[in-house]
C-alpha atoms as a PDB file:
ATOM      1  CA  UNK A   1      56.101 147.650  94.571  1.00  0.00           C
ATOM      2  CA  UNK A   2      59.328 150.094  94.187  1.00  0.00           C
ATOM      3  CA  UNK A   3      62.626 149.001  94.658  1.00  0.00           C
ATOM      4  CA  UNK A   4      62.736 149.228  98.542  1.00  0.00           C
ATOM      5  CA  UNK A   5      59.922 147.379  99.275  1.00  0.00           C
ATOM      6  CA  UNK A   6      60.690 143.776 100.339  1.00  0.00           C
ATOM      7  CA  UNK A   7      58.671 141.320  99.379  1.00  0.00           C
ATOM      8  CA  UNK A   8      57.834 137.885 101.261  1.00  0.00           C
ATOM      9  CA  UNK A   9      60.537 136.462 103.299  1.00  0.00           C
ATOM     10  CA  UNK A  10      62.011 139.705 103.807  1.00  0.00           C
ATOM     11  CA  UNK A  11      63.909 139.943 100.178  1.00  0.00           C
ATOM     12  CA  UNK A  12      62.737 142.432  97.536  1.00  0.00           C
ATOM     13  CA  UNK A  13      61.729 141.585  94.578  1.00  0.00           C
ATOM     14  CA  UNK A  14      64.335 144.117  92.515  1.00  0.00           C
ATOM     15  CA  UNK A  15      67.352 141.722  94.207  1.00  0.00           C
ATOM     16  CA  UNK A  16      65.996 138.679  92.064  1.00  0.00           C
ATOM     17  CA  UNK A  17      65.759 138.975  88.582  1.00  0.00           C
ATOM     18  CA  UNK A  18      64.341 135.108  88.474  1.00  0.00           C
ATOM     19  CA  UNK A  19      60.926 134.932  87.005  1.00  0.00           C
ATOM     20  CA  UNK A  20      58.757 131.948  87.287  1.00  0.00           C
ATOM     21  CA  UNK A  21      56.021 131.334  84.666  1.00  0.00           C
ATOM     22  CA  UNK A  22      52.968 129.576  86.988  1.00  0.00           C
ATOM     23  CA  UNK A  23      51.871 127.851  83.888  1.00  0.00           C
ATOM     24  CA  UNK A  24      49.364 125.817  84.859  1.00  0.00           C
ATOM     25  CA  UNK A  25      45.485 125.602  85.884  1.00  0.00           C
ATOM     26  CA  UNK A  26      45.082 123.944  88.737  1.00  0.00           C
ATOM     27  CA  UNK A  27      45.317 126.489  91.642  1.00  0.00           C
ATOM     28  CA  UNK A  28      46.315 124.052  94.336  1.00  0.00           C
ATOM     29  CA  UNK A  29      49.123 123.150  92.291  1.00  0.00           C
ATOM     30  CA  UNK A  30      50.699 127.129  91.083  1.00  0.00           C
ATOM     31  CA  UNK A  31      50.012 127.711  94.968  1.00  0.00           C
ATOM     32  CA  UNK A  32      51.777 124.391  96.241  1.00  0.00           C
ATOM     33  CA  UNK A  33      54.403 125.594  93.564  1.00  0.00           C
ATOM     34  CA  UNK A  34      54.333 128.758  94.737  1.00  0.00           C
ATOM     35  CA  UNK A  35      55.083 128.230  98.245  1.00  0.00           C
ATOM     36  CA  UNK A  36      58.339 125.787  97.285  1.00  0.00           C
ATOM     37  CA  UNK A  37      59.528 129.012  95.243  1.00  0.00           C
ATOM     38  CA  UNK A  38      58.954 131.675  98.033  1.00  0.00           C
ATOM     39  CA  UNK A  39      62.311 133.475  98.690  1.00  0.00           C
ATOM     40  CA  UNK A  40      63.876 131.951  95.637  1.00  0.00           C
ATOM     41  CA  UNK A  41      62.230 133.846  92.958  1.00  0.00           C
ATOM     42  CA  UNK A  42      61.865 137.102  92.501  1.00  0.00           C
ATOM     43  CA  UNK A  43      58.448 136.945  90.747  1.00  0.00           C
ATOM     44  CA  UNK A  44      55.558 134.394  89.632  1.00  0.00           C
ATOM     45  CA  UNK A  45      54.028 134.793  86.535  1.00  0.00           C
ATOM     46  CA  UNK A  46      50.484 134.278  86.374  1.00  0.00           C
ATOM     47  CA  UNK A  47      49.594 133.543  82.854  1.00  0.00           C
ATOM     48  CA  UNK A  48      46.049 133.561  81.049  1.00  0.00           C
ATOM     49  CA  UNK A  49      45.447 129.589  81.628  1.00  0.00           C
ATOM     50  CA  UNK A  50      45.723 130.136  85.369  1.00  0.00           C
ATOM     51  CA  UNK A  51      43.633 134.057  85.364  1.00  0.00           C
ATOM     52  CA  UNK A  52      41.056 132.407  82.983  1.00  0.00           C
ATOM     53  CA  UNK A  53      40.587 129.161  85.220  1.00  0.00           C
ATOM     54  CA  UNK A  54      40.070 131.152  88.466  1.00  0.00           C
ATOM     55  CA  UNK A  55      40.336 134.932  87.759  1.00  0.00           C
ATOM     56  CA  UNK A  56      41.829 137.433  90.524  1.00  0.00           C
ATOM     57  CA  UNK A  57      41.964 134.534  93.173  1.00  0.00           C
ATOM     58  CA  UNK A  58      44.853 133.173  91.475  1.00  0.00           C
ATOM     59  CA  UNK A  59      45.995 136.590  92.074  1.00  0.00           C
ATOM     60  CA  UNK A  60      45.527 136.801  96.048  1.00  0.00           C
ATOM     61  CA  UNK A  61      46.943 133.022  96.338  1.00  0.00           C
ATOM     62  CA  UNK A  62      50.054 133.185  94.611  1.00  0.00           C
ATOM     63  CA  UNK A  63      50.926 137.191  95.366  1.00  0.00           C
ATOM     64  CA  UNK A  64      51.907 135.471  98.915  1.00  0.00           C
ATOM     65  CA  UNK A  65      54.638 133.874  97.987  1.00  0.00           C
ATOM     66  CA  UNK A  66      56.468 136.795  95.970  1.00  0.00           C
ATOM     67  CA  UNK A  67      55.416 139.495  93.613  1.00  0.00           C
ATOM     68  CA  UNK A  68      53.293 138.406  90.786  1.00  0.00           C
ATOM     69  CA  UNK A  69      53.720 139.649  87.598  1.00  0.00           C
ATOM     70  CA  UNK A  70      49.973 139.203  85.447  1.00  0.00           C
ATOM     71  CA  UNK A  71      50.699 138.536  81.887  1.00  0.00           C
ATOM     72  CA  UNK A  72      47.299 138.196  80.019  1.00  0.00           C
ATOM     73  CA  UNK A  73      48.165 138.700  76.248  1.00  0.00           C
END
């Protein structure tokens, strides 16, 4: 996503530098969580608990909220 591009709710992700760390596994909770944080954050973080615990879906679910940056290390 560059600069330019807006993200949900119409507000780009470079105009928020708030990240939110999704750590958790359950992915009805990061996407419940996800949805009260739309258009407040500027990205999710989608940590290795969540990825390991239901792979690129947690991906797809929480990217539509915001941006989601994938932090696997």
């Amino acid at each position: 996503m560059s600069a330019g591009d807006q993200g949900p709710k119409g507000r780009a992700a470079a105009d928020n530098p708030l990240v939110v760390a999704l750590d958790v596994a359950d992915l009805e909770r990061a996407q419940r969580l996800s949805q009260q944080l739309a258009g407040e954050v500027g990205l999710l973080k989608v940590g290795l608990e969540l990825f390991v615990a239901h792979g690129p879906r947690a991906v797809q679910v929480v990217s539509r909220y915001a941006p989601v940056f994938l932090d696997l290390k």
